[in-house]
Structures are given as structure tokens and as C-alpha cells.
PDB file of N, CA and C in Angstrom:
ATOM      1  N   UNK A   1      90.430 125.315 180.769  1.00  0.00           N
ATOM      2  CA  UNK A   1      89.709 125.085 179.525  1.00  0.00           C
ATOM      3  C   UNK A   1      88.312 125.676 179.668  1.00  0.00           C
ATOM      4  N   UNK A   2      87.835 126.337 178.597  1.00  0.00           N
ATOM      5  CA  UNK A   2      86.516 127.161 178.737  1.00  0.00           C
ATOM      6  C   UNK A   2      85.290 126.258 177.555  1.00  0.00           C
ATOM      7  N   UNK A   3      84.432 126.572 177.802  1.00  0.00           N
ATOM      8  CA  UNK A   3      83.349 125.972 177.089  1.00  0.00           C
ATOM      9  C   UNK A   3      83.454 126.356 175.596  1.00  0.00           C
ATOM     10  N   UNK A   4      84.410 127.421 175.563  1.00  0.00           N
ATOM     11  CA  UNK A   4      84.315 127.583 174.040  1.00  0.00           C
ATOM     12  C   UNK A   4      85.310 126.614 172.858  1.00  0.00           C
ATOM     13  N   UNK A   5      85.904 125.659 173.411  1.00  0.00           N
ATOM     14  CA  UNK A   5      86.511 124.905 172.987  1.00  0.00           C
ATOM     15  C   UNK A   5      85.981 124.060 172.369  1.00  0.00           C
ATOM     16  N   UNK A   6      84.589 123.390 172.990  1.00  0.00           N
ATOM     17  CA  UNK A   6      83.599 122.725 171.677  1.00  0.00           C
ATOM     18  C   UNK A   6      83.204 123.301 170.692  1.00  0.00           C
ATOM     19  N   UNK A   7      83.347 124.753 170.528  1.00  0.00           N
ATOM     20  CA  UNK A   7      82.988 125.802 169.754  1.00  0.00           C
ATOM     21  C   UNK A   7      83.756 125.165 168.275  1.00  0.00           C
ATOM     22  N   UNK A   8      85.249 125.237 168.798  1.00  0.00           N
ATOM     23  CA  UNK A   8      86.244 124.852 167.363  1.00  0.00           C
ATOM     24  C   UNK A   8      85.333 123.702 167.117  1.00  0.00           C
ATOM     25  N   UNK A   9      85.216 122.736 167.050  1.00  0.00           N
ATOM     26  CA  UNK A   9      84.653 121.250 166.782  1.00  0.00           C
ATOM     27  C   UNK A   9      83.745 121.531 165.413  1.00  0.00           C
ATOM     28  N   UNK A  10      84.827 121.546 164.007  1.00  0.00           N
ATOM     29  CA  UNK A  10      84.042 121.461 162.943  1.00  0.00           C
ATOM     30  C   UNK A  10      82.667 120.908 162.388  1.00  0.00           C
ATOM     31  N   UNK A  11      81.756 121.882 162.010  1.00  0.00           N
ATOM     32  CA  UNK A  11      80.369 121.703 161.941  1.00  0.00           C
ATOM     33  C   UNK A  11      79.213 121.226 163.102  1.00  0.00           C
ATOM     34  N   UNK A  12      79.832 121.583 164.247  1.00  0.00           N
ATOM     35  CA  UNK A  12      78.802 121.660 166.013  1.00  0.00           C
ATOM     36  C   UNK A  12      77.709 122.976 165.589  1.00  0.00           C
ATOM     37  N   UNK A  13      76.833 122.322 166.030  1.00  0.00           N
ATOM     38  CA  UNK A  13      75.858 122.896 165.874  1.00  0.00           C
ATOM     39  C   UNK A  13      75.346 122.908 167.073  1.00  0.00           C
ATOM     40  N   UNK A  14      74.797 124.680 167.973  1.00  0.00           N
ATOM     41  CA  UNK A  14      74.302 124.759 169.116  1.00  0.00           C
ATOM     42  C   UNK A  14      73.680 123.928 170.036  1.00  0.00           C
ATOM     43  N   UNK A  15      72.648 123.008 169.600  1.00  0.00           N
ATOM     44  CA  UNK A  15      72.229 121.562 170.256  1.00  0.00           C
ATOM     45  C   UNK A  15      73.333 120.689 170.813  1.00  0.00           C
ATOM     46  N   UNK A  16      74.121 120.452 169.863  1.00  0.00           N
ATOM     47  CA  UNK A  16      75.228 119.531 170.625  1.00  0.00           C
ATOM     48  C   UNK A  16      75.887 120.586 171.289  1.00  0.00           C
ATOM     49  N   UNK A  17      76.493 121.507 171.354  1.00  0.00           N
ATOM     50  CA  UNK A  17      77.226 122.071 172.088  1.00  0.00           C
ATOM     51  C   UNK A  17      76.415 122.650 173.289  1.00  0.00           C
ATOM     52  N   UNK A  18      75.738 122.522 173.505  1.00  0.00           N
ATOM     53  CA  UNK A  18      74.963 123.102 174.817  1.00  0.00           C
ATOM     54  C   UNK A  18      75.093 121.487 175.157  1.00  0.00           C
ATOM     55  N   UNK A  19      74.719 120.287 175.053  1.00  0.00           N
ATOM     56  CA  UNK A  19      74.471 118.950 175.575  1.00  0.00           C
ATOM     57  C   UNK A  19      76.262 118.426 176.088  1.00  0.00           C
ATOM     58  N   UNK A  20      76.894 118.932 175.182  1.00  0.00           N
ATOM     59  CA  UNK A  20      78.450 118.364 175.455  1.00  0.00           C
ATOM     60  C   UNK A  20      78.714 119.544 176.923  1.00  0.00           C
ATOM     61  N   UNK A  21      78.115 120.715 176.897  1.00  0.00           N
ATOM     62  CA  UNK A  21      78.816 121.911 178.105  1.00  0.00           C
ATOM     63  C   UNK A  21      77.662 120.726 179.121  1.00  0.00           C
ATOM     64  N   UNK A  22      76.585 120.988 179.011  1.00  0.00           N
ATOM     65  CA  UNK A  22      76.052 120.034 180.223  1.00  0.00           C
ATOM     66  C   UNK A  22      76.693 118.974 180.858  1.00  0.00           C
ATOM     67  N   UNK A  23      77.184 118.159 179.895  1.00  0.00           N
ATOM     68  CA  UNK A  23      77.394 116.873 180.285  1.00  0.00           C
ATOM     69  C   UNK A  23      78.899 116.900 180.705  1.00  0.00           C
ATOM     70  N   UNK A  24      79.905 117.720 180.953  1.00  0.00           N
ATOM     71  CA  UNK A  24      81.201 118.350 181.062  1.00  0.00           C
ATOM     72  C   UNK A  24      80.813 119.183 181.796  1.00  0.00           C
ATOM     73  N   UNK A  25      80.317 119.923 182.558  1.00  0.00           N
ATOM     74  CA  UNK A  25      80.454 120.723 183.335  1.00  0.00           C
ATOM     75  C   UNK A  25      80.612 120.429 185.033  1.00  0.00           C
ATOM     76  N   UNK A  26      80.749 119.418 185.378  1.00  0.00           N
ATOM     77  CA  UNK A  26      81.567 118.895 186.419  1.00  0.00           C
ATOM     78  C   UNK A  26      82.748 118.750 186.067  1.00  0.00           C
ATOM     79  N   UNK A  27      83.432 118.060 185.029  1.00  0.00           N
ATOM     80  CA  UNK A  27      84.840 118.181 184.730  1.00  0.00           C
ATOM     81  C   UNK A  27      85.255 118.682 184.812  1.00  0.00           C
ATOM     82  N   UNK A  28      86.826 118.185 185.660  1.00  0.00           N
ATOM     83  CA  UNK A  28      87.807 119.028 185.711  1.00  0.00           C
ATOM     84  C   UNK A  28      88.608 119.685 184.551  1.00  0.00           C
ATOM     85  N   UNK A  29      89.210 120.483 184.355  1.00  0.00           N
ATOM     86  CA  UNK A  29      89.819 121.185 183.321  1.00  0.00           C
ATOM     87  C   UNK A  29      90.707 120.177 182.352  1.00  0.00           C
ATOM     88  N   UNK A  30      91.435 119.052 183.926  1.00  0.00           N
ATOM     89  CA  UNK A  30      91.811 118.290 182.586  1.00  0.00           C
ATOM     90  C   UNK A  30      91.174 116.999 181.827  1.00  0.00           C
ATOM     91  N   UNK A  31      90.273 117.242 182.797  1.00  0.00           N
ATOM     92  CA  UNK A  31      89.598 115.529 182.328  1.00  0.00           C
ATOM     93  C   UNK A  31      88.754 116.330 181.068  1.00  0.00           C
ATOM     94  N   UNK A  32      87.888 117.190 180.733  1.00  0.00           N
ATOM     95  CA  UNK A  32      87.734 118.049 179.647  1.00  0.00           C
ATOM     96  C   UNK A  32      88.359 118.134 178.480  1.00  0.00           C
ATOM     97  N   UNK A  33      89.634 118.099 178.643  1.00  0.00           N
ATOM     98  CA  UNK A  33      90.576 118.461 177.115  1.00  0.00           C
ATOM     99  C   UNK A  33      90.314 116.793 176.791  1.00  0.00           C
ATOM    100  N   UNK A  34      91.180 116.083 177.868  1.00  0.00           N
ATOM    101  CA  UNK A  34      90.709 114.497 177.608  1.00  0.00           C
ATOM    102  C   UNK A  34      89.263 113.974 176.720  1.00  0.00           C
ATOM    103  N   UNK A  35      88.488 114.325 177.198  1.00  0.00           N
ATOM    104  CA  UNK A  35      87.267 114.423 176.503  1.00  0.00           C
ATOM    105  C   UNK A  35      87.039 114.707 175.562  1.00  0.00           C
ATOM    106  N   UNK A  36      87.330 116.106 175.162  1.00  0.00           N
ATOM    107  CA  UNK A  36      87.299 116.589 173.820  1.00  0.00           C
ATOM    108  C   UNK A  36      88.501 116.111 172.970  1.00  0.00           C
ATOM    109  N   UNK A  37      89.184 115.457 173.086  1.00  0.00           N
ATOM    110  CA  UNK A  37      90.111 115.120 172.080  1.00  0.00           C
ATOM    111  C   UNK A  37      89.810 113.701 171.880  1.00  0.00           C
ATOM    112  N   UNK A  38      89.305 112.142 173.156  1.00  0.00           N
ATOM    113  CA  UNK A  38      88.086 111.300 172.437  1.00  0.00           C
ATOM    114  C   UNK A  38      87.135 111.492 171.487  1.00  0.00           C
ATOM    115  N   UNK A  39      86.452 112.766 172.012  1.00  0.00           N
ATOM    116  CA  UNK A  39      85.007 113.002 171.085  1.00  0.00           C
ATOM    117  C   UNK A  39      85.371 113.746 169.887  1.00  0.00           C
ATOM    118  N   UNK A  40      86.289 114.608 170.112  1.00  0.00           N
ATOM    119  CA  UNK A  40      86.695 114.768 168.602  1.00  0.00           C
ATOM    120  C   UNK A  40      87.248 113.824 167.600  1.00  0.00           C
ATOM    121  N   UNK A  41      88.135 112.661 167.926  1.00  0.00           N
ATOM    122  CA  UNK A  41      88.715 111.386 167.277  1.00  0.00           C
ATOM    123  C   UNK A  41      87.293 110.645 166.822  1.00  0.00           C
ATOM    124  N   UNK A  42      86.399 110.388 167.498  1.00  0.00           N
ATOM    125  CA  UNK A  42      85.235 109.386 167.275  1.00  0.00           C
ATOM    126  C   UNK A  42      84.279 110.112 166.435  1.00  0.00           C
ATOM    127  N   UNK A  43      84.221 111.257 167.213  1.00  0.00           N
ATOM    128  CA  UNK A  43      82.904 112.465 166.383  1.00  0.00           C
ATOM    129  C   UNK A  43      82.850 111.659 164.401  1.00  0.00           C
ATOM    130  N   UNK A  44      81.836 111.945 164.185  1.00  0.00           N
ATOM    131  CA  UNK A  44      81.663 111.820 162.538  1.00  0.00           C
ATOM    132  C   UNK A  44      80.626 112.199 161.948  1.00  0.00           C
ATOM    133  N   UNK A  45      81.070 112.855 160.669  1.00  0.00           N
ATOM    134  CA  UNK A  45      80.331 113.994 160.124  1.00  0.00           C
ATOM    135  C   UNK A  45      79.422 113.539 159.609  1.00  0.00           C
ATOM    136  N   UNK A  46      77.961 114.774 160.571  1.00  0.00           N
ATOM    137  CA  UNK A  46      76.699 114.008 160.369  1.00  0.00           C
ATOM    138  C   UNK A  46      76.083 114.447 158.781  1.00  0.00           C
ATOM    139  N   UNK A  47      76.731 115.169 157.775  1.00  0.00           N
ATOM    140  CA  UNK A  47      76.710 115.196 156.649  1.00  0.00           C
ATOM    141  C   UNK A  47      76.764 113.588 155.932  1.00  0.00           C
ATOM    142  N   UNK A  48      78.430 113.935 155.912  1.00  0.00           N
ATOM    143  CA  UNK A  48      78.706 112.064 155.203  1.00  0.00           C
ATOM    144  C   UNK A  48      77.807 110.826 155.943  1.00  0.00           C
ATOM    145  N   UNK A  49      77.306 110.573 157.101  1.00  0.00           N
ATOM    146  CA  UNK A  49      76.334 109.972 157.737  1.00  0.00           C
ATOM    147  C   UNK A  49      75.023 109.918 156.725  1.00  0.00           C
ATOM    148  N   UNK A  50      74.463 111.326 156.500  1.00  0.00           N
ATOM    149  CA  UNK A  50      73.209 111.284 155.682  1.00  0.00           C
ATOM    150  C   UNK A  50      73.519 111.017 154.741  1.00  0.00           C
ATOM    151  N   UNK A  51      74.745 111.695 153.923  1.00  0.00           N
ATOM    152  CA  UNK A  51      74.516 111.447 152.162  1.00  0.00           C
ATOM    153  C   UNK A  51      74.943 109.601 152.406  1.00  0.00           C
ATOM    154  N   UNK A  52      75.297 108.837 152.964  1.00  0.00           N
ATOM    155  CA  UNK A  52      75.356 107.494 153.037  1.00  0.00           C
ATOM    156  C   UNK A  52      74.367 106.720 153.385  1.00  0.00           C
ATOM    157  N   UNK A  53      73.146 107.451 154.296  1.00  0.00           N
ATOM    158  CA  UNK A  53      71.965 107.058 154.432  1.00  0.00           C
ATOM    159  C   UNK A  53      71.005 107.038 152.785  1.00  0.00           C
ATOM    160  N   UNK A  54      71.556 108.198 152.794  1.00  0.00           N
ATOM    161  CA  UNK A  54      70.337 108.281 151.399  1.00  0.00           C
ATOM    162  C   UNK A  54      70.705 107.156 150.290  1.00  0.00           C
ATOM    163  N   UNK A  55      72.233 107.089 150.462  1.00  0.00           N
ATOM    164  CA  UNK A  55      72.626 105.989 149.300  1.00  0.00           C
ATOM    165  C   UNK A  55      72.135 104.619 149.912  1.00  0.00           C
ATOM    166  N   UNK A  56      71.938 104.325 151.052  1.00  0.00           N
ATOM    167  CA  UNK A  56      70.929 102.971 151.247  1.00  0.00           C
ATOM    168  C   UNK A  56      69.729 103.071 150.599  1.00  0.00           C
ATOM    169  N   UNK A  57      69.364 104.543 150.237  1.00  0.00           N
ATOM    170  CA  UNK A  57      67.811 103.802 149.960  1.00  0.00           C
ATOM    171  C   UNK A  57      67.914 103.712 148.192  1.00  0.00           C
ATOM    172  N   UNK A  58      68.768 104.086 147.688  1.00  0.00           N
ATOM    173  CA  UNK A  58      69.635 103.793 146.429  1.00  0.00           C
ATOM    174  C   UNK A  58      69.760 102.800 145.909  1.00  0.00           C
ATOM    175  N   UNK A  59      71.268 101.902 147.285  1.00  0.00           N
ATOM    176  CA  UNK A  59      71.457 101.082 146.524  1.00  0.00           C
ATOM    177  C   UNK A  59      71.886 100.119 147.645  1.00  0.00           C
ATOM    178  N   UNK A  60      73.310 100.137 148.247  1.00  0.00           N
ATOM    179  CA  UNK A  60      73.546  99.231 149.374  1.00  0.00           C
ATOM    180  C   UNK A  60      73.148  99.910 150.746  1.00  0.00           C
ATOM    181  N   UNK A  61      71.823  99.191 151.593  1.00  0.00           N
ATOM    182  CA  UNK A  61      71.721  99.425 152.690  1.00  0.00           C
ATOM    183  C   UNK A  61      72.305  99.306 153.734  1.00  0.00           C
ATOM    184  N   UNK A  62      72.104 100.048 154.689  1.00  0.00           N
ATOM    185  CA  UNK A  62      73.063  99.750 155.906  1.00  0.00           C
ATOM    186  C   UNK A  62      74.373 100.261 155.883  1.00  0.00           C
ATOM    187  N   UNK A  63      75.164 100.888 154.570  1.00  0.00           N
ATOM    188  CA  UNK A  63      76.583 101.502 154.635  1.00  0.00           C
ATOM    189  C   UNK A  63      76.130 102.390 155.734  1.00  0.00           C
ATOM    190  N   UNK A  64      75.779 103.626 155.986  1.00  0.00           N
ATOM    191  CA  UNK A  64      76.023 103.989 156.978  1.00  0.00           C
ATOM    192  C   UNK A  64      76.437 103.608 158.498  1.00  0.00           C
ATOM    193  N   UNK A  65      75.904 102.440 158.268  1.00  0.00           N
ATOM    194  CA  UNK A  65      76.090 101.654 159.660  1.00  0.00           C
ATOM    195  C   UNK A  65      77.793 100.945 159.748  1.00  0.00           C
ATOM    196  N   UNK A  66      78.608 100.699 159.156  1.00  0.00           N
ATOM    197  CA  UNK A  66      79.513 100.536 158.506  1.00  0.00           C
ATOM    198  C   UNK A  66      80.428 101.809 158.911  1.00  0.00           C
ATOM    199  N   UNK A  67      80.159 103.093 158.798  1.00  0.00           N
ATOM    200  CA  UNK A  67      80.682 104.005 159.185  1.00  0.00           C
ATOM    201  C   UNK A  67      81.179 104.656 160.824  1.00  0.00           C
ATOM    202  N   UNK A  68      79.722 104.129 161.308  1.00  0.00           N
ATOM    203  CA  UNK A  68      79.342 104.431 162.916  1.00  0.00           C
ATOM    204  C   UNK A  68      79.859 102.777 163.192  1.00  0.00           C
ATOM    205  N   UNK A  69      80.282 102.400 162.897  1.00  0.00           N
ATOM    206  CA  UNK A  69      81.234 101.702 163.791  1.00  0.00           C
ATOM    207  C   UNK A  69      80.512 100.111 163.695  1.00  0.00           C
ATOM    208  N   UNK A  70      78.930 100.208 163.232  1.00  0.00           N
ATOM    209  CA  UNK A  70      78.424  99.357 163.926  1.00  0.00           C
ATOM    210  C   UNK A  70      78.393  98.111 162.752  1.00  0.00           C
ATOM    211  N   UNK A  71      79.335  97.227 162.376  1.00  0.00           N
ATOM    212  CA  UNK A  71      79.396  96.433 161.429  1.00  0.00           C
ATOM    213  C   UNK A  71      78.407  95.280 161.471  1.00  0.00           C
ATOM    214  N   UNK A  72      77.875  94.617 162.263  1.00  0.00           N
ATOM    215  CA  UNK A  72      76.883  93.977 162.572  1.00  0.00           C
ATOM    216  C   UNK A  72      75.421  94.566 162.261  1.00  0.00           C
ATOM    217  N   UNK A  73      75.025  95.382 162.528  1.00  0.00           N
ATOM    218  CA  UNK A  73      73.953  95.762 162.105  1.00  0.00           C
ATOM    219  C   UNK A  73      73.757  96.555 160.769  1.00  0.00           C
ATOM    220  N   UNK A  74      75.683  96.632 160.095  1.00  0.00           N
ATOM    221  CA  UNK A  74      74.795  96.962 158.585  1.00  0.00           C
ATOM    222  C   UNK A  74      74.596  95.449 157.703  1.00  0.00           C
ATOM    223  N   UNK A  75      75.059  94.449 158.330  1.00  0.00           N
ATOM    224  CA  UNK A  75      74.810  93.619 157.484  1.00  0.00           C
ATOM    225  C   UNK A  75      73.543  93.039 158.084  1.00  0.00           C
ATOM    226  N   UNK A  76      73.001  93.366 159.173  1.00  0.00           N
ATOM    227  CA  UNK A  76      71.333  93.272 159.195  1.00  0.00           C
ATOM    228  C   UNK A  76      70.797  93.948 157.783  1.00  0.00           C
ATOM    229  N   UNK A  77      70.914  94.882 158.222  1.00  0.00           N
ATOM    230  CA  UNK A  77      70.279  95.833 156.865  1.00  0.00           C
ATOM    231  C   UNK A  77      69.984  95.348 155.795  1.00  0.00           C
TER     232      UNK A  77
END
């Protein structure tokens, strides 16, 4: 497996993909695919993230948080 495989990873943008080759570059070839097929399942699009941020300051706060997993802290919000 080559580094260009984070490449496919819809809407990666050079920052993350230089931080994901860092942080993978001891990995073995297969613990790598392993990896990228977690982080691709979890990954979430930091688009829909913002346009859900902006709708907190709208209307219901904290949906974004709701999204990222973190259900407790959107009902802080």
C-alpha cells in the first residue's frame, strides 16, 4: 500500500494527508489498509460539519455535535 491511497479519501485536503502519511508511516502495509478503511468509515465531511455549525448559530445549537458522535455535549450546548 502506497501513500497515495489517502489521496482517494473524498475531499482530503493536503494538511490532513501529509498528518495521516506521518502518523502511518511505521505501518505495516497491512495494518495501513486497516486504518484507512476505520478512518474512512468514521471520517465526516468537514463541509456538512460547518453548514451544521452555522445552523447553531441560527437555530438549534450543538447539532453539530450530534453528528461527531458527541451526544452529550450537544445537549450542553
Amino acid at each position: 500500500m502506497n501513500d497515495f491511497s489517502f489521496a482517494m479519501l473524498p475531499g482530503i485536503e493536503a494538511e490532513e494527508m501529509m498528518w495521516l502519511q506521518e502518523l502511518t508511516k511505521s505501518y505495516s502495509a497491512e495494518n495501513k489498509q486497516r486504518f484507512l478503511a476505520v478512518y474512512q468509515g468514521r471520517r465526516k465531511d468537514p463541509q456538512t460539519i460547518l453548514i451544521c455549525s452555522l445552523i447553531g448559530f441560527l437555530g438549534v445549537a450543538g447539532v453539530q455535535r450530534f453528528l461527531v458522535d458527541q451526544i452529550a455535549m450537544g445537549i450542553v450546548y
